[in-house]
Protein backbone atom coordinates (compact mmCIF):
# COMPACT_ATOMS: atom_id res chain seq x y z
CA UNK A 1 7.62 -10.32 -41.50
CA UNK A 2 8.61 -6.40 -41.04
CA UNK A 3 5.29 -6.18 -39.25
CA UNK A 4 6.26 -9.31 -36.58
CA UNK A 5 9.90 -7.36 -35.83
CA UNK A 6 8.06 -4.53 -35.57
CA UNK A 7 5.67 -5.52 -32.96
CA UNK A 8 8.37 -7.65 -31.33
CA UNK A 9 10.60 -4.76 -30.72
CA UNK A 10 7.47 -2.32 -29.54
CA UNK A 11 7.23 -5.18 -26.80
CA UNK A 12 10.44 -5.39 -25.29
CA UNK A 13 10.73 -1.81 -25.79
CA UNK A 14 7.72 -1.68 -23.19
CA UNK A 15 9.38 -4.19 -20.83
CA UNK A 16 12.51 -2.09 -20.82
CA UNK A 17 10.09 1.14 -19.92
CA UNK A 18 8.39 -0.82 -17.35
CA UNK A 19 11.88 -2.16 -15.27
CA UNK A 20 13.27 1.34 -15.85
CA UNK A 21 10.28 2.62 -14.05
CA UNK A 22 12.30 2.92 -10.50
CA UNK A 23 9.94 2.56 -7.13
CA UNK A 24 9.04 5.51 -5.52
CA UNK A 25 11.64 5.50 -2.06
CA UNK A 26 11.48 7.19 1.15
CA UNK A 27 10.89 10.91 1.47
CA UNK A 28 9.71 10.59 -2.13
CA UNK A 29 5.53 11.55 -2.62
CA UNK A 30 3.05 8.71 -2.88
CA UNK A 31 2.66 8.41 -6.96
CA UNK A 32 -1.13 9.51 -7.35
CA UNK A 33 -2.68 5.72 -8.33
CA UNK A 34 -4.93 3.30 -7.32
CA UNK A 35 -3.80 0.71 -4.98
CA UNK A 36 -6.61 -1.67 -5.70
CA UNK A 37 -10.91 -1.75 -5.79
CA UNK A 38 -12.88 -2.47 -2.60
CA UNK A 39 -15.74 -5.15 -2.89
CA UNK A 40 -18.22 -2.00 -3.44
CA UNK A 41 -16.11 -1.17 -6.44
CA UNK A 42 -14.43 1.86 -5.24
CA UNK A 43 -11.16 3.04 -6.03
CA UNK A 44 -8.90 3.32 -3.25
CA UNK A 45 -5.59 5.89 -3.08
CA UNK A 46 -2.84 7.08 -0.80
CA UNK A 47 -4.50 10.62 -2.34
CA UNK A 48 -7.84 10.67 -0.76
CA UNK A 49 -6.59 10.58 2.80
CA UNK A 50 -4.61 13.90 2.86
CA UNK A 51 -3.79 15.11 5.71
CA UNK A 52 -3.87 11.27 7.52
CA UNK A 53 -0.87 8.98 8.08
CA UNK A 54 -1.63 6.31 5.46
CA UNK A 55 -1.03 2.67 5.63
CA UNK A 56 -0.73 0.53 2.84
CA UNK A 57 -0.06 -2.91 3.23
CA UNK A 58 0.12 -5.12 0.74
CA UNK A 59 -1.35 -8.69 2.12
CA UNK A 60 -2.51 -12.20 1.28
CA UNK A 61 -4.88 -14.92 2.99
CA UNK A 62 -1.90 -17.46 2.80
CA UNK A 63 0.63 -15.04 4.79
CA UNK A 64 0.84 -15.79 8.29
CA UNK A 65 2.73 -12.39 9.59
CA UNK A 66 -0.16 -10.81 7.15
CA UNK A 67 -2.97 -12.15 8.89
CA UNK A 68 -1.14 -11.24 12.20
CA UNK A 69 -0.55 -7.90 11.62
CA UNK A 70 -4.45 -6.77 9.96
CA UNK A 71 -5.87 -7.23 13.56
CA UNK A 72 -2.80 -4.81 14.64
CA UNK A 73 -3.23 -2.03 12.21
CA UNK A 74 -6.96 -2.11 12.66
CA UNK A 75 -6.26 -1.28 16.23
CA UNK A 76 -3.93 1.30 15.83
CA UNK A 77 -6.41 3.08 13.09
CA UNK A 78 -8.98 2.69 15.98
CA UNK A 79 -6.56 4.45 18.54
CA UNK A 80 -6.11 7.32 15.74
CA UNK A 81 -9.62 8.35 15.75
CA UNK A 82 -9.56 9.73 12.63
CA UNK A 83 -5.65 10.31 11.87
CA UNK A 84 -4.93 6.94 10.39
CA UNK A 85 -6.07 5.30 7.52
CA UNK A 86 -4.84 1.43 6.72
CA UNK A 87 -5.20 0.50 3.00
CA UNK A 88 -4.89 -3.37 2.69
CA UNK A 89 -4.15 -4.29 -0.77
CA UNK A 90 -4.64 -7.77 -1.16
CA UNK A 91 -2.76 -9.27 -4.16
CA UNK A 92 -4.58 -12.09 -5.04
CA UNK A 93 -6.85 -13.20 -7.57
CA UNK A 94 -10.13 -11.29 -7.09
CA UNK A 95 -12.56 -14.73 -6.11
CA UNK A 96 -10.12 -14.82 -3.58
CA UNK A 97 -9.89 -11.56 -2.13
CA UNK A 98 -14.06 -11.40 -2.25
CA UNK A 99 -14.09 -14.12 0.16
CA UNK A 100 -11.37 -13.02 2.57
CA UNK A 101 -13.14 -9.55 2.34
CA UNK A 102 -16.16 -10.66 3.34
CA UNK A 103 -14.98 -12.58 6.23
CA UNK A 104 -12.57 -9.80 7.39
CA UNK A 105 -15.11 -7.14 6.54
CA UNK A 106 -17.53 -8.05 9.31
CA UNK A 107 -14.17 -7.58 12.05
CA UNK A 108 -11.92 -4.60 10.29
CA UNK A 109 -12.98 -1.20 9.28
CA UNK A 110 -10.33 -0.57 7.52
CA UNK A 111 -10.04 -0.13 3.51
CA UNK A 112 -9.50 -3.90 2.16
CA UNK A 113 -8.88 -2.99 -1.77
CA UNK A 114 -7.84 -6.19 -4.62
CA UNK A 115 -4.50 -4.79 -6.46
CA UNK A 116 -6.21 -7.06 -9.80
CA UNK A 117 -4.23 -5.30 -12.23
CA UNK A 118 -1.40 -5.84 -10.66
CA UNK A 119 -0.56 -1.86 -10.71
CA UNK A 120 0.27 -0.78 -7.30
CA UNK A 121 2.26 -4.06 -7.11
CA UNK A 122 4.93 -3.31 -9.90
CA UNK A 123 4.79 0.83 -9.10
CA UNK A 124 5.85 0.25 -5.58
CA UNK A 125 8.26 -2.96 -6.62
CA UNK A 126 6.47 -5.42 -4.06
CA UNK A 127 8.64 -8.34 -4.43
CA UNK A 128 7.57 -10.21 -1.44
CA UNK A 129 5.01 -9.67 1.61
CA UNK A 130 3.53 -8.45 3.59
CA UNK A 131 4.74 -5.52 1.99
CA UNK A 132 4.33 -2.13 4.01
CA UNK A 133 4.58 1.87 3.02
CA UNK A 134 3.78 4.60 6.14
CA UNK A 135 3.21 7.83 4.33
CA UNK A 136 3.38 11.54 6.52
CA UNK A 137 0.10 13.49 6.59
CA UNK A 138 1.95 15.56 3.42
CA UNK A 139 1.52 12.44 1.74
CA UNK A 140 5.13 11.47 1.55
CA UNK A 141 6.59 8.13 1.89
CA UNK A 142 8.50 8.08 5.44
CA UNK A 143 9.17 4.03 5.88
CA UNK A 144 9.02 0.95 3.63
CA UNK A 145 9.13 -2.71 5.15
CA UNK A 146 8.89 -5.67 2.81
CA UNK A 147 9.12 -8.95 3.38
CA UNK A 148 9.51 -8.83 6.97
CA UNK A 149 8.34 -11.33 9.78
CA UNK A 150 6.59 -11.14 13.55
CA UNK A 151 9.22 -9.76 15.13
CA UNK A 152 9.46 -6.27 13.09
CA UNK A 153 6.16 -5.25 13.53
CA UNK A 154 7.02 -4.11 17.03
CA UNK A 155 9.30 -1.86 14.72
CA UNK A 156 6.22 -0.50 12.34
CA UNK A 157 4.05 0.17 15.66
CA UNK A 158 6.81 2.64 16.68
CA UNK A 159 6.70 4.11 13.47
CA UNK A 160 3.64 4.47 12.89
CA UNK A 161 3.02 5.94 16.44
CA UNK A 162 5.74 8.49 15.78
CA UNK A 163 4.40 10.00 12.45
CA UNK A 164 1.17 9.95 13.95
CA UNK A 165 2.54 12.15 16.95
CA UNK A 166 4.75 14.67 14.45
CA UNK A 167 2.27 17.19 13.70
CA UNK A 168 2.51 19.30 10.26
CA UNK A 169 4.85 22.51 9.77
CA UNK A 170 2.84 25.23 9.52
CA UNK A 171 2.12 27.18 6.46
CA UNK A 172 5.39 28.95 5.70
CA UNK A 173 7.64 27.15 8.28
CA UNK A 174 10.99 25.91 7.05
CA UNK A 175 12.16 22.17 8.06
């Protein structure tokens, strides 16, 4: 019985851990994990783009303002030549994502990754979606949108233009 407590106790002791664990917030540096696995099986993270606005937005096939705004970021990566990468985590069950991916793949060049461990999901707290994080070229978080509709991504455009426009300090400059 001393072994059931125990193991009972090491449990909620974990959930505790894991809802202490706050979400990283703006201005704060993109936590060094892996949003999700492409269909080839890589590993995609914020990390590997340094230097690039990032775009990770978290997505599903049965959001509408999801499916309306993947055609929208693809352009906008297009129209960064090379400045911009979009990271679309799609939360769903990986069947799932394997068939959107494949449909999607043959229209978007941008990273589609499946979040199947649910990771990326609890570390940046995505409660509903589409769920969106811009991060600066220095790899820090500068806006968060989640669960927002059509009519905000007007809103994310802008943003997305303007960090794409602010250029680095240089080495040794003070902001």
């Amino acid at each position: 019985m001393p072994r059931i407590a125990a193991c009972w106790i090491g449990l909620l002791l974990s959930l505790v851990q894991w809802q202490a664990v706050a979400a990283p917030k703006v201005g704060e540096p993109a936590p060094d994990i892996t949003l999700g696995v492409t269909q080839a099986g890589a590993d995609a993270k914020v990390s590997d783009y340094a230097g690039k606005i990032v775009v990770v937005s978290f997505w599903a096939t049965w959001c509408a303002p999801c499916r309306k705004e993947l055609p929208i970021l693809e352009g906008l990566q297009q129209q960064g030549k090379g400045n911009i990468q979009v990271i679309a985590v799609n939360i769903e069950k990986r069947d799932v994502f394997n068939k959107a991916a494949a449909l999607l793949g043959a229209q978007l060049s941008l990273i589609l990754a499946n979040d199947r461990s649910e990771r990326a999901q609890r570390t940046y707290a995505v409660k509903s979606i589409p769920h969106l994080i811009i991060f600066g070229r220095d790899g820090h978080i500068l806006h968060i949108h989640d669960g927002y509709g059509d009519k905000e991504l007007d809103v994310i455009v802008d943003e997305i233009n303007q960090a794409l426009a602010a250029k680095l300090p240089a080495p040794g400059d003070k902001t």
